[in-house]
PDB file of N, CA and C in Angstrom:
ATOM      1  N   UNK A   1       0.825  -1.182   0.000  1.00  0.00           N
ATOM      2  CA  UNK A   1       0.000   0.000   0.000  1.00  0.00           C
ATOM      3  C   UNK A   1       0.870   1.247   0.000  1.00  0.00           C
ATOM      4  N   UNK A   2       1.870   1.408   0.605  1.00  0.00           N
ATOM      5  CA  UNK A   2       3.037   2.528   0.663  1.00  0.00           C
ATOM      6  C   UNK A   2       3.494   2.961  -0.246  1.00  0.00           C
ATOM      7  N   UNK A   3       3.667   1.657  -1.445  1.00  0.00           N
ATOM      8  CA  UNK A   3       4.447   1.667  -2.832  1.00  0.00           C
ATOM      9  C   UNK A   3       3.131   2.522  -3.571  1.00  0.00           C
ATOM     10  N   UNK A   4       1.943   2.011  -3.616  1.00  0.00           N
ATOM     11  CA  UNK A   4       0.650   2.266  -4.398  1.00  0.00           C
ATOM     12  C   UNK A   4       0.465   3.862  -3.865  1.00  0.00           C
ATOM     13  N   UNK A   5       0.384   4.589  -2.414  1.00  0.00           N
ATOM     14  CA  UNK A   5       0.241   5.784  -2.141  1.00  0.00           C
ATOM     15  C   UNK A   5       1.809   6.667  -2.492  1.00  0.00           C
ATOM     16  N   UNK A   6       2.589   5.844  -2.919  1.00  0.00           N
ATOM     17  CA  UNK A   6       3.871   6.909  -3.284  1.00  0.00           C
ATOM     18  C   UNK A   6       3.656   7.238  -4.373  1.00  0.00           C
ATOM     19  N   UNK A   7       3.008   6.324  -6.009  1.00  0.00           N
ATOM     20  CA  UNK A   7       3.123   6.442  -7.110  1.00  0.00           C
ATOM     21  C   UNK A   7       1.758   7.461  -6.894  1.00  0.00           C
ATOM     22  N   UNK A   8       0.560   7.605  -6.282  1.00  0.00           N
ATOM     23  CA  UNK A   8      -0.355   8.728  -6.270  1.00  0.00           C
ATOM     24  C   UNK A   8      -0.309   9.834  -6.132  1.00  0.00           C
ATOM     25  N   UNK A   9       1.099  10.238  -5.440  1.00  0.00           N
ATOM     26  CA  UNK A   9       1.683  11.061  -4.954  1.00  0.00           C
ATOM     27  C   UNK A   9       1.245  11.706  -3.363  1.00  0.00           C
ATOM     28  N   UNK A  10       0.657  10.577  -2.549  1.00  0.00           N
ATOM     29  CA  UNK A  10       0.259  10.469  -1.624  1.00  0.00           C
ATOM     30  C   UNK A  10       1.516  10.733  -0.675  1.00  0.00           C
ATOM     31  N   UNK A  11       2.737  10.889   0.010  1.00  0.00           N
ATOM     32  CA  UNK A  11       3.553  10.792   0.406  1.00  0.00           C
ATOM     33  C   UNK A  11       3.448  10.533   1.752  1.00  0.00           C
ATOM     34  N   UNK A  12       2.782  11.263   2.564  1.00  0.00           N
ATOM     35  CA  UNK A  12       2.444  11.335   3.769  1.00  0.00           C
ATOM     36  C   UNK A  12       1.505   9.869   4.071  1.00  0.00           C
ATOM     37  N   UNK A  13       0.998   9.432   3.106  1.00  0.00           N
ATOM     38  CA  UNK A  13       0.054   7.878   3.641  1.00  0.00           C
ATOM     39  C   UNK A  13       1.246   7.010   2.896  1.00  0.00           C
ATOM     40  N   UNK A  14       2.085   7.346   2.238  1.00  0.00           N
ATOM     41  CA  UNK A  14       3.202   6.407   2.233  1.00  0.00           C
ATOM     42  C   UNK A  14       4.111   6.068   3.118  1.00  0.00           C
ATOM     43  N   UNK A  15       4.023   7.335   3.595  1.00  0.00           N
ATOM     44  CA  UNK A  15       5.045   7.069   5.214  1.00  0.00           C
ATOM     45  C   UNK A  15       4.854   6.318   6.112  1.00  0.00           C
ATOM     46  N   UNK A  16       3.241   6.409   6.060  1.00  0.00           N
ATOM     47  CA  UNK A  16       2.700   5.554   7.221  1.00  0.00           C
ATOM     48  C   UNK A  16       2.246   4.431   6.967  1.00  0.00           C
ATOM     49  N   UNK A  17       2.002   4.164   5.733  1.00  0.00           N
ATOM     50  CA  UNK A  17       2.050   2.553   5.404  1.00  0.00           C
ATOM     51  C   UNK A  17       3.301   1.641   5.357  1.00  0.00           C
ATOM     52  N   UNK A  18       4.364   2.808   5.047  1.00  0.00           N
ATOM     53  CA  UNK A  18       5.211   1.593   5.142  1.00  0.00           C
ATOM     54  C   UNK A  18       6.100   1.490   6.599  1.00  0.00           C
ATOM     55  N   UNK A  19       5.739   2.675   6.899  1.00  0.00           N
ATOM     56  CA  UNK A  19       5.857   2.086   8.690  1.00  0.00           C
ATOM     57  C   UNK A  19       5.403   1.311   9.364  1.00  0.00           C
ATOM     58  N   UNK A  20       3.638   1.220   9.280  1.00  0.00           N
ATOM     59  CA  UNK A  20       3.107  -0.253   9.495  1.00  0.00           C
ATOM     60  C   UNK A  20       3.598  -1.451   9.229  1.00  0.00           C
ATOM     61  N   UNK A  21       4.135  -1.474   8.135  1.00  0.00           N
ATOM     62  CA  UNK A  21       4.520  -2.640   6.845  1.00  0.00           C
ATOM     63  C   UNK A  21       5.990  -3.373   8.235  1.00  0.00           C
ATOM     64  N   UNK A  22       6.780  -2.282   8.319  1.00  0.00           N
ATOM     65  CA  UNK A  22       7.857  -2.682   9.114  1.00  0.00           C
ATOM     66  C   UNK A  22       7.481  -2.846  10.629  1.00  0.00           C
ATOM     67  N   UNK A  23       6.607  -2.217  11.166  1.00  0.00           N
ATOM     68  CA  UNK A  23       5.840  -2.799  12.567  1.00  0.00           C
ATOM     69  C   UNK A  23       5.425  -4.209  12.444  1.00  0.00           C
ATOM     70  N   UNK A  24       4.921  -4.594  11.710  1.00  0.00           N
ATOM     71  CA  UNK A  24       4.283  -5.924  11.442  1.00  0.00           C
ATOM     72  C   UNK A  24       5.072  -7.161  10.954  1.00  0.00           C
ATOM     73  N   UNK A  25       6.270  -6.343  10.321  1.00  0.00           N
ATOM     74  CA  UNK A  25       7.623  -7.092   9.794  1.00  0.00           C
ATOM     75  C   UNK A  25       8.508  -7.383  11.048  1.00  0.00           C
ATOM     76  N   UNK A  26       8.430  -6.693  11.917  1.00  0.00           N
ATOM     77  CA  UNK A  26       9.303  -6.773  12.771  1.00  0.00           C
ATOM     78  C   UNK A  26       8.525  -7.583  13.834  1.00  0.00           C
ATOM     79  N   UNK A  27       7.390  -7.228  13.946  1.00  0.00           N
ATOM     80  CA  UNK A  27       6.481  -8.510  14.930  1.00  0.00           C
ATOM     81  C   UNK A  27       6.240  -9.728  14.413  1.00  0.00           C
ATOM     82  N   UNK A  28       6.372 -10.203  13.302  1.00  0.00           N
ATOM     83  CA  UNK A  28       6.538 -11.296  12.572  1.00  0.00           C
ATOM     84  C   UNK A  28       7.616 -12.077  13.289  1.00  0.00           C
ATOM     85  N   UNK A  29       8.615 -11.365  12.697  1.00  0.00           N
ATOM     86  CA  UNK A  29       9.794 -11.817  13.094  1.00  0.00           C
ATOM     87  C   UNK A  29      10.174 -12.368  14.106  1.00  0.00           C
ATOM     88  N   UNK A  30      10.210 -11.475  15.487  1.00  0.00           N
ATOM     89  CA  UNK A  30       9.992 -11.955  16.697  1.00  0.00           C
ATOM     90  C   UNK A  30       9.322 -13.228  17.291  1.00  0.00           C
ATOM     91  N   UNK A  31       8.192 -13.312  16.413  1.00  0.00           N
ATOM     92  CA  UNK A  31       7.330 -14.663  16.519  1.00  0.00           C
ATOM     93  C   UNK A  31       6.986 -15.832  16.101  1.00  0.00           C
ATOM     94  N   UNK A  32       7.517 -15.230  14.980  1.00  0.00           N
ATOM     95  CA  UNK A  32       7.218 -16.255  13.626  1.00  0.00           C
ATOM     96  C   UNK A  32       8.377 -17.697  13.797  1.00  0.00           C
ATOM     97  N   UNK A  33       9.736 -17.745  14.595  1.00  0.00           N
ATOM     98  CA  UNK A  33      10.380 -18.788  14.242  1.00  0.00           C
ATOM     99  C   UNK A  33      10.132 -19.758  15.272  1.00  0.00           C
ATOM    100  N   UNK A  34      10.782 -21.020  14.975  1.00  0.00           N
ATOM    101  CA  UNK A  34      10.674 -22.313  15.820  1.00  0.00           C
ATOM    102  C   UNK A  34      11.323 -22.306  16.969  1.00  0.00           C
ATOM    103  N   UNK A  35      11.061 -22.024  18.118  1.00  0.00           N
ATOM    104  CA  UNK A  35      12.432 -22.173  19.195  1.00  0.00           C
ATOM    105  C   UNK A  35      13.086 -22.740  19.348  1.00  0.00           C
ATOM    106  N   UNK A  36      14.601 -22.140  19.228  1.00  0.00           N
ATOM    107  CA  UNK A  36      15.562 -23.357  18.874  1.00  0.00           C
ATOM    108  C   UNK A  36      16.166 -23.421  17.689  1.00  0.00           C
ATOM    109  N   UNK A  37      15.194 -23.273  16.700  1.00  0.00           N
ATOM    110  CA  UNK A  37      15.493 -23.690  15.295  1.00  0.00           C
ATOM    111  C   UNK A  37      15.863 -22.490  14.385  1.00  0.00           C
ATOM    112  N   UNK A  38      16.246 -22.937  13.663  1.00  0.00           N
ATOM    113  CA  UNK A  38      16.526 -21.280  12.180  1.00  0.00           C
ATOM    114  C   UNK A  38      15.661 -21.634  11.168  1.00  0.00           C
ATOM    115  N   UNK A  39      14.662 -21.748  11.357  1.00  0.00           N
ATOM    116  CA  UNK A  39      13.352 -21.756  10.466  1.00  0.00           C
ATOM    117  C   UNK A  39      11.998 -21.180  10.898  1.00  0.00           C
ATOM    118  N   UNK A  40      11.481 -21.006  10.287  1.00  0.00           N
ATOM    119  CA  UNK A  40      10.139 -20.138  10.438  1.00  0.00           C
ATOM    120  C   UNK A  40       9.158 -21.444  10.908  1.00  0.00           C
ATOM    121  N   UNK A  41       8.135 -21.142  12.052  1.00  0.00           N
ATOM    122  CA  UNK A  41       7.212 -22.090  12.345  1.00  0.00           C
ATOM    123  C   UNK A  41       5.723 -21.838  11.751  1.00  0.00           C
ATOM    124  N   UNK A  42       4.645 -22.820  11.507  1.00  0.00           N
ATOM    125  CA  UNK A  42       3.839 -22.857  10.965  1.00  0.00           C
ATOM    126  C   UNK A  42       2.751 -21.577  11.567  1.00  0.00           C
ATOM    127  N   UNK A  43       2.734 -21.696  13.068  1.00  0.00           N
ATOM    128  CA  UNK A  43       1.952 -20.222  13.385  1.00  0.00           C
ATOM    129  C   UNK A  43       2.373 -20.469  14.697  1.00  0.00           C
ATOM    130  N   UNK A  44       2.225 -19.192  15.291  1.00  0.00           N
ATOM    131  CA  UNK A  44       2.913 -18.630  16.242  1.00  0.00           C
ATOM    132  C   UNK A  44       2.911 -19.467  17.552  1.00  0.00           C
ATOM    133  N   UNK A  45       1.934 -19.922  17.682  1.00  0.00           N
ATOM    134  CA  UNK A  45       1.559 -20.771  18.839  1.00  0.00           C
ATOM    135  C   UNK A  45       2.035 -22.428  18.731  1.00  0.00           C
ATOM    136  N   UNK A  46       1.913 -23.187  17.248  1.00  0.00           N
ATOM    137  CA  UNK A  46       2.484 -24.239  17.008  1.00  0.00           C
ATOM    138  C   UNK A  46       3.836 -24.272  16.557  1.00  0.00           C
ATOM    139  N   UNK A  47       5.062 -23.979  17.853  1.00  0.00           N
ATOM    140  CA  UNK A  47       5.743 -24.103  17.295  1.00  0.00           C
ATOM    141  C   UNK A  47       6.907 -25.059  16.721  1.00  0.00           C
ATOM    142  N   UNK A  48       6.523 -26.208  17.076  1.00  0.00           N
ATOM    143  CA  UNK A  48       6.897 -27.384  16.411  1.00  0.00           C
ATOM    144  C   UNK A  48       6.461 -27.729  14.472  1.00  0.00           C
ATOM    145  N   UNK A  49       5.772 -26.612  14.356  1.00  0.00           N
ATOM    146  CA  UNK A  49       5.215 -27.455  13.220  1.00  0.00           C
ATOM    147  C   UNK A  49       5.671 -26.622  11.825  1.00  0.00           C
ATOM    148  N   UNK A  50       5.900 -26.633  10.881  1.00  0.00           N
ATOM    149  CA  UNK A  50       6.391 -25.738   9.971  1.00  0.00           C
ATOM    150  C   UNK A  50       5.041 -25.435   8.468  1.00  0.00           C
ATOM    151  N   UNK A  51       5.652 -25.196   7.734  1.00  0.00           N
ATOM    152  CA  UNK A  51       4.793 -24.670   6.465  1.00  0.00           C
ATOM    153  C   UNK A  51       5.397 -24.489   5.677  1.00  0.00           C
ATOM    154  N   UNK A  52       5.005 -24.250   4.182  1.00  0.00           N
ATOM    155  CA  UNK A  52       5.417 -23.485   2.975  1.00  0.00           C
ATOM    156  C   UNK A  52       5.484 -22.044   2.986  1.00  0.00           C
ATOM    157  N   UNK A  53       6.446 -21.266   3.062  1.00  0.00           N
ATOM    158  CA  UNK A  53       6.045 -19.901   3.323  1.00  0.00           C
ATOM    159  C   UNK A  53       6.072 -19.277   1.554  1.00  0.00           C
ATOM    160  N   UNK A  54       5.267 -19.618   0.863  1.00  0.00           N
ATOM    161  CA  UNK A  54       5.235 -19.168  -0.441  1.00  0.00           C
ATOM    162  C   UNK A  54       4.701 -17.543  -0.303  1.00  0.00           C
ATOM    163  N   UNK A  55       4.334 -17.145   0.548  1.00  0.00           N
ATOM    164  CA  UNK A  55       3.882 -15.165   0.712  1.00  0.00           C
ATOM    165  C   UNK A  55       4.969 -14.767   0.454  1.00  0.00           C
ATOM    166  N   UNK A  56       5.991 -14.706   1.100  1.00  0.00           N
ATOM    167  CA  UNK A  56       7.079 -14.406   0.972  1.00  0.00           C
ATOM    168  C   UNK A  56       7.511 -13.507  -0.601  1.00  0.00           C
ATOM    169  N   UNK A  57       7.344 -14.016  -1.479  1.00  0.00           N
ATOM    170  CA  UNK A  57       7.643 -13.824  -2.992  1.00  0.00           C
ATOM    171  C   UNK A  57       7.133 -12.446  -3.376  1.00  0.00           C
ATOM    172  N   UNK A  58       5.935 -12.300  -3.176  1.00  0.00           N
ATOM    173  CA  UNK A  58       5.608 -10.790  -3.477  1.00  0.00           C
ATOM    174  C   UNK A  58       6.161  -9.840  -2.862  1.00  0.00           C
ATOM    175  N   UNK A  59       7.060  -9.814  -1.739  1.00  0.00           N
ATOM    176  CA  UNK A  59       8.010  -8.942  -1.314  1.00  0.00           C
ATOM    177  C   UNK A  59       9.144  -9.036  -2.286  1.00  0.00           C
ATOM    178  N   UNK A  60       9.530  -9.881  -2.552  1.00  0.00           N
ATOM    179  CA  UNK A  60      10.777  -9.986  -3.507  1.00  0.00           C
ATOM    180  C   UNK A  60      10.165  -9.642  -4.526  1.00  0.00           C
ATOM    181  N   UNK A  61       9.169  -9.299  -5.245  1.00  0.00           N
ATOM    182  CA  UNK A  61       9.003  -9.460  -6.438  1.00  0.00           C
ATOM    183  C   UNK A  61       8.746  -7.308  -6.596  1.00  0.00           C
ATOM    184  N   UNK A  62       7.443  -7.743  -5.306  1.00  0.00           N
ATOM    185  CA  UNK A  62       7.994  -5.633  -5.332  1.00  0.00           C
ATOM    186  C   UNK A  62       8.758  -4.882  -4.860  1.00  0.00           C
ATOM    187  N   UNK A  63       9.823  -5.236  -4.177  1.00  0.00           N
ATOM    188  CA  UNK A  63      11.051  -5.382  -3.689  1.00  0.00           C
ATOM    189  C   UNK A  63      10.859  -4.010  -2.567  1.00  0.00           C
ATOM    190  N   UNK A  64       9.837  -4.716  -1.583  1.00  0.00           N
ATOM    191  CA  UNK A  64       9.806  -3.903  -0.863  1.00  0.00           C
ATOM    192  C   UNK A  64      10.692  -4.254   0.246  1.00  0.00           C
ATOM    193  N   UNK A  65      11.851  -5.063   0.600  1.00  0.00           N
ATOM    194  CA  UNK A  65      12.714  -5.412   1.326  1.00  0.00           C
ATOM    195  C   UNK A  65      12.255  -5.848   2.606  1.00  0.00           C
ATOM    196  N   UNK A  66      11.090  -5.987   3.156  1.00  0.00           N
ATOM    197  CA  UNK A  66      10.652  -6.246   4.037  1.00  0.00           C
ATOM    198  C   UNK A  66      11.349  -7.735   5.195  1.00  0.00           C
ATOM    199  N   UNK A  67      11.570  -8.623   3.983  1.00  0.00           N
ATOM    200  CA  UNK A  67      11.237 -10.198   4.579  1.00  0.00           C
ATOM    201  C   UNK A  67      13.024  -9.529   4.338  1.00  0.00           C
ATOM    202  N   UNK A  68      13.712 -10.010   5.351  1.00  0.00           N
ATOM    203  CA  UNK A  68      15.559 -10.326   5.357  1.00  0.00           C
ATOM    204  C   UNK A  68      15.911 -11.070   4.334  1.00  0.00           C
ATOM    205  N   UNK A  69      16.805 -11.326   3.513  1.00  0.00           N
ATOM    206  CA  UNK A  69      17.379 -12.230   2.818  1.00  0.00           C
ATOM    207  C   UNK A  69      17.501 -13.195   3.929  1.00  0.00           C
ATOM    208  N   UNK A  70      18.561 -13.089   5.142  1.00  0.00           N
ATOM    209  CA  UNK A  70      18.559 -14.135   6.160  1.00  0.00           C
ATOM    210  C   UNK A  70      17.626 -15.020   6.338  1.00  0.00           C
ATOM    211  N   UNK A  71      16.255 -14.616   6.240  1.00  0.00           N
ATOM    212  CA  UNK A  71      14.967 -15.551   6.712  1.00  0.00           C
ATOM    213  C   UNK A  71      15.086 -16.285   5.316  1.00  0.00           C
ATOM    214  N   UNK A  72      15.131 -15.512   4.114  1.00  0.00           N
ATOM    215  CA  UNK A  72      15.261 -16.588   2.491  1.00  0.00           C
ATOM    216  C   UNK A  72      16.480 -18.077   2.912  1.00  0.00           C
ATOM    217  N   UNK A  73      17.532 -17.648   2.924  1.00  0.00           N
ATOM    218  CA  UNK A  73      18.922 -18.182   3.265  1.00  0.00           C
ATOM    219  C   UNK A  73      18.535 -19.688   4.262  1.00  0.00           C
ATOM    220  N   UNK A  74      17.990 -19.154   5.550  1.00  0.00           N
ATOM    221  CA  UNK A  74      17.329 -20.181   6.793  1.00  0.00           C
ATOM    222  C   UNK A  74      16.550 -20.797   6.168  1.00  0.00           C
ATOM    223  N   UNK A  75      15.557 -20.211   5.596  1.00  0.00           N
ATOM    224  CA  UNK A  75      14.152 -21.236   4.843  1.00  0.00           C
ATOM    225  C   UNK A  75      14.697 -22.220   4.210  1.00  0.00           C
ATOM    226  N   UNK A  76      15.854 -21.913   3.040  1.00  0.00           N
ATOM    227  CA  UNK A  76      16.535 -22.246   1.555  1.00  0.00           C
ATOM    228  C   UNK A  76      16.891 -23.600   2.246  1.00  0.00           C
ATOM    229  N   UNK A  77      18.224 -23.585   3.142  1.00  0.00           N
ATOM    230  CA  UNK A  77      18.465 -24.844   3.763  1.00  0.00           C
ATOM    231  C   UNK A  77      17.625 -25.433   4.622  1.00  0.00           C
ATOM    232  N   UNK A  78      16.500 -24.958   5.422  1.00  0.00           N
ATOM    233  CA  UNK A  78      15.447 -25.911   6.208  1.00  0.00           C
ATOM    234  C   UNK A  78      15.029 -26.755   4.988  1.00  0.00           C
ATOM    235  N   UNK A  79      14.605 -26.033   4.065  1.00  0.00           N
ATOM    236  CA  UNK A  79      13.356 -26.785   3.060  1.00  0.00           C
ATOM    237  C   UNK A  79      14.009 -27.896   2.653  1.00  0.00           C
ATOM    238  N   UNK A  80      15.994 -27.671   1.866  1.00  0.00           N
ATOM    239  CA  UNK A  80      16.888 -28.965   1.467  1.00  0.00           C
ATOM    240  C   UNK A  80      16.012 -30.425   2.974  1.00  0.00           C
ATOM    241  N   UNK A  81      15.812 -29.543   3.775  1.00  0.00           N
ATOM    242  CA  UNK A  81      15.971 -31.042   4.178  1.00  0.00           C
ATOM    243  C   UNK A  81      14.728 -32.276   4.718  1.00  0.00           C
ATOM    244  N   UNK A  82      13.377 -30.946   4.222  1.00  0.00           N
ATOM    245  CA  UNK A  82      12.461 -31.591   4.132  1.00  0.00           C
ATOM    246  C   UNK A  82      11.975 -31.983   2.748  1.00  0.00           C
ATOM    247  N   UNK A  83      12.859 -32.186   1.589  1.00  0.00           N
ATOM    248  CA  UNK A  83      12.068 -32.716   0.411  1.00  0.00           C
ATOM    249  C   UNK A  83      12.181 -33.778   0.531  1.00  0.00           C
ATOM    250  N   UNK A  84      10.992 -34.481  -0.179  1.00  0.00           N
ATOM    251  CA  UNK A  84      11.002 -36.019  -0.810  1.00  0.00           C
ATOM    252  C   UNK A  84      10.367 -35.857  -1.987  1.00  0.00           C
ATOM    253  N   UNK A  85       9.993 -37.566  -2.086  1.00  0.00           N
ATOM    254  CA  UNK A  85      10.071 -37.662  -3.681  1.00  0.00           C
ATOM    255  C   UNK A  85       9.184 -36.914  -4.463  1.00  0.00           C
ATOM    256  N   UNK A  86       7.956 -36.549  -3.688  1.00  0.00           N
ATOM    257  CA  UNK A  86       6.857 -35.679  -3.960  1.00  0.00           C
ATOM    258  C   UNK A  86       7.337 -33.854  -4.629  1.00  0.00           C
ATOM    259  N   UNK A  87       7.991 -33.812  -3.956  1.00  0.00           N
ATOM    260  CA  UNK A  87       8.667 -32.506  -3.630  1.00  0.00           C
ATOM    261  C   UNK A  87       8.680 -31.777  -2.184  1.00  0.00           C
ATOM    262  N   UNK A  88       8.447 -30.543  -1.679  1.00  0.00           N
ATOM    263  CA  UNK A  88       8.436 -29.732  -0.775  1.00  0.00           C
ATOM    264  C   UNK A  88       6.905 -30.189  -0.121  1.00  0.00           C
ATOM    265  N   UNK A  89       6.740 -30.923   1.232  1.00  0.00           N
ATOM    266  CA  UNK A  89       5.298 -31.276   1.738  1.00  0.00           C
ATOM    267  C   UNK A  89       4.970 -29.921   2.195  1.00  0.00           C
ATOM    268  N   UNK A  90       3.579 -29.831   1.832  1.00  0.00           N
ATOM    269  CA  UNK A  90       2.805 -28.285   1.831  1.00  0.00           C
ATOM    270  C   UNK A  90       3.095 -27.768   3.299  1.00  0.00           C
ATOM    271  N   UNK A  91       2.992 -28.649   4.101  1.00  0.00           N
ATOM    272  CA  UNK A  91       3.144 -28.031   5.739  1.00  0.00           C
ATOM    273  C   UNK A  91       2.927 -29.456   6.841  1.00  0.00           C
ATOM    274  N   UNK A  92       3.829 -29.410   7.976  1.00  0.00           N
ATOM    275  CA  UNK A  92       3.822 -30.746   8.408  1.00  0.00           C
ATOM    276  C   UNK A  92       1.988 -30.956   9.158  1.00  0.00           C
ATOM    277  N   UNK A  93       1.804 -32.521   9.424  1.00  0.00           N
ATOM    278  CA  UNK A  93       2.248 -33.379   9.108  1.00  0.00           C
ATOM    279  C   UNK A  93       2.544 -34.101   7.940  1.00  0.00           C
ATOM    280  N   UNK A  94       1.601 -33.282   6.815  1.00  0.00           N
ATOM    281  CA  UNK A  94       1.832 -33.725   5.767  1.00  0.00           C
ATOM    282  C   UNK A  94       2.803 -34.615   4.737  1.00  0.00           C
ATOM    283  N   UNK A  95       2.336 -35.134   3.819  1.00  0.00           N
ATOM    284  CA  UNK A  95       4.007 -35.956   2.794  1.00  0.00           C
ATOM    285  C   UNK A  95       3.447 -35.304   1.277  1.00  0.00           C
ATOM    286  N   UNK A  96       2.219 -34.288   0.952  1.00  0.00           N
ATOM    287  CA  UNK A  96       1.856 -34.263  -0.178  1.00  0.00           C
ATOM    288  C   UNK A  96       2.741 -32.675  -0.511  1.00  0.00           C
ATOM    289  N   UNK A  97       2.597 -32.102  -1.693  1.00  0.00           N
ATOM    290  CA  UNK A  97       2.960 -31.057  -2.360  1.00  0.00           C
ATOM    291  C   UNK A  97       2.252 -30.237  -2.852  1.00  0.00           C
ATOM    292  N   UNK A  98       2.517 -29.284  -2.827  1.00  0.00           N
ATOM    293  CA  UNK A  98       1.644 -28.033  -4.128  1.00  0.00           C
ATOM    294  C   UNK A  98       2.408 -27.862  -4.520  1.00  0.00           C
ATOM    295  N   UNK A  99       2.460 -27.985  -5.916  1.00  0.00           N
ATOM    296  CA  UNK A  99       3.696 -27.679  -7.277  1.00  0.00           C
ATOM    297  C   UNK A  99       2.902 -25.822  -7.061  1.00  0.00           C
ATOM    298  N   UNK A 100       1.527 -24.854  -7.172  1.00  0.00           N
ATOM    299  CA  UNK A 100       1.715 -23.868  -7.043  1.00  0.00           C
ATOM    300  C   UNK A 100       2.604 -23.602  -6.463  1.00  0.00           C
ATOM    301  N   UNK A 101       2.520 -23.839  -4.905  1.00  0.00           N
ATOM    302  CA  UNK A 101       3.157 -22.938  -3.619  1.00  0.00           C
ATOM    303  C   UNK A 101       4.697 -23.314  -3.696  1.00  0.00           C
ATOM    304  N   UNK A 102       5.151 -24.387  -4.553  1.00  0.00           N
ATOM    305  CA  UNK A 102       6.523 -24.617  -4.615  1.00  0.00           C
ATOM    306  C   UNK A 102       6.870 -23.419  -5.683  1.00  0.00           C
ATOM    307  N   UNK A 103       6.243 -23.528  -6.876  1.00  0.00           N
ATOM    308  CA  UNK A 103       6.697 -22.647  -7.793  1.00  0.00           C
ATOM    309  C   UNK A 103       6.925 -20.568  -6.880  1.00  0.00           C
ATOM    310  N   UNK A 104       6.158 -20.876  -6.017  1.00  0.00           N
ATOM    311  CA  UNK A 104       6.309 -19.070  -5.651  1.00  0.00           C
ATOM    312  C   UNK A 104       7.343 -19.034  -4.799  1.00  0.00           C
ATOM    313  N   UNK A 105       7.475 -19.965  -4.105  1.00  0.00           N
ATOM    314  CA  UNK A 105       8.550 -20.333  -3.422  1.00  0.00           C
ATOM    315  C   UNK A 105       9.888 -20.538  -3.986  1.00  0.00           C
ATOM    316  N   UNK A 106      10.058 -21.074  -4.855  1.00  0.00           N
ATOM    317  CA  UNK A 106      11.253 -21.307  -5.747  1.00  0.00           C
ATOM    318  C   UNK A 106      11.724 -19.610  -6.477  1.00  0.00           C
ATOM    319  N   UNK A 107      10.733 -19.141  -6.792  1.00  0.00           N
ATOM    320  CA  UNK A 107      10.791 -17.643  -7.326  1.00  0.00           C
ATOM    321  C   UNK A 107      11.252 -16.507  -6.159  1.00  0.00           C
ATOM    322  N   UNK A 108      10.719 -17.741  -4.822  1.00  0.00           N
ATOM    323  CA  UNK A 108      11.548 -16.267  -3.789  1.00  0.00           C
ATOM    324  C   UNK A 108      13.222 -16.599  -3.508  1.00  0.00           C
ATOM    325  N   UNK A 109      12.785 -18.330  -3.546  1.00  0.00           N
ATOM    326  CA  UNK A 109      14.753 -18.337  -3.424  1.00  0.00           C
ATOM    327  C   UNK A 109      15.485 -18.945  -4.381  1.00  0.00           C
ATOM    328  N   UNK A 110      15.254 -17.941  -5.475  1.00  0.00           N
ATOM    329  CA  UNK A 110      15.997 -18.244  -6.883  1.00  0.00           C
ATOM    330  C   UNK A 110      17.332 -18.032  -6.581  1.00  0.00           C
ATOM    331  N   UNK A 111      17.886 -17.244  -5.066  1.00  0.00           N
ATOM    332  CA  UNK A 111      19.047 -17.343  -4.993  1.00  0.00           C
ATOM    333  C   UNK A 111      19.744 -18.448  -4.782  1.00  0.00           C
ATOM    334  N   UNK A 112      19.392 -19.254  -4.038  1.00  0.00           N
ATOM    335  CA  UNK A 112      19.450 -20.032  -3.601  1.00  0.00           C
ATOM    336  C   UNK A 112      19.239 -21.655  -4.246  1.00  0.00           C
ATOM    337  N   UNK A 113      20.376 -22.950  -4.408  1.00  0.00           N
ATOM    338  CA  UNK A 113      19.999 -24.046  -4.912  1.00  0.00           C
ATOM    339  C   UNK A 113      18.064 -24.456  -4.721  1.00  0.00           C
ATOM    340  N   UNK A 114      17.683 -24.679  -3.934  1.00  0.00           N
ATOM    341  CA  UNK A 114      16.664 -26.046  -3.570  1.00  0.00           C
ATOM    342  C   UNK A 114      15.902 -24.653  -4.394  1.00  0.00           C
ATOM    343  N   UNK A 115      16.195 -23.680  -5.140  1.00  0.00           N
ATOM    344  CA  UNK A 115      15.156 -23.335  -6.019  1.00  0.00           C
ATOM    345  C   UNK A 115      14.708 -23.970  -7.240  1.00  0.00           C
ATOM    346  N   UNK A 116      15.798 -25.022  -7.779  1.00  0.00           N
ATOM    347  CA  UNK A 116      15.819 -25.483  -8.839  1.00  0.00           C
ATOM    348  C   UNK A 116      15.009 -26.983  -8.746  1.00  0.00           C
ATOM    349  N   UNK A 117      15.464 -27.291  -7.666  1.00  0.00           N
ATOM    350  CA  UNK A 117      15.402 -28.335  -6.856  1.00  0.00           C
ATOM    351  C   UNK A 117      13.871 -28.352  -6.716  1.00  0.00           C
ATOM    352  N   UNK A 118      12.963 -27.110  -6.282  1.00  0.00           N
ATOM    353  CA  UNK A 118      11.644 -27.250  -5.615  1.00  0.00           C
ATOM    354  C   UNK A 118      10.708 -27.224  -7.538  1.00  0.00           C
ATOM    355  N   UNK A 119      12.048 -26.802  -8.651  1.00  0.00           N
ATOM    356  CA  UNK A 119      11.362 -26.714  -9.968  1.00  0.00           C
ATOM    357  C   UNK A 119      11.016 -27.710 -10.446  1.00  0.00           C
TER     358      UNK A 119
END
């Protein structure tokens, strides 16, 4: 929304959207990982359990810098080590895949090998 009120020439509701944007980025953060672990957990309260974080991508894609590369990097090697033959399981307990949510996923960590890997 920050990006959309800057090109209106809104400036002042750009400021404050993308201050929100980083309030909410930064409370994410804080909450969002596994204790213990260098991976992101499925939701805040389960934190044993993980997910596909395919959202992720539309930050990279409008490059609003929000999500760290670091959190890409952590994800990149968690995910190496949950594939099987299926591909990337959508979210535990699961063993099945979404070729979508792999493909947006692969587009966020094109830096990264298991992008080719999740192709």
């Amino acid at each position: 929304m920050g990006q959309i009120a800057h090109i209106c020439g809104e400036q002042e509701d750009a400021i404050h959207y993308r201050n929100k944007a980083r309030q909410f980025i930064a409370y994410w953060l804080k909450h969002a990982y596994a204790p213990g672990d260098k991976h992101l957990a499925l939701t805040y309260r389960s934190k044993r359990a993980w997910g596909t974080i395919y959202n992720a991508y539309p930050d990279a894609l409008l490059g609003t810098g929000l999500v760290p590369e670091s959190v890409a990097a952590e994800q990149a090697a968690f995910y190496r080590t949950k594939l099987n033959r299926l591909g990337l399981p959508l979210q535990t307990p699961h063993r099945y895949a979404k070729t979508d949510w792999q493909m947006w996923l692969a587009a966020w960590l094109h830096r990264h090998p298991i992008s080719q890997e999740l192709i």
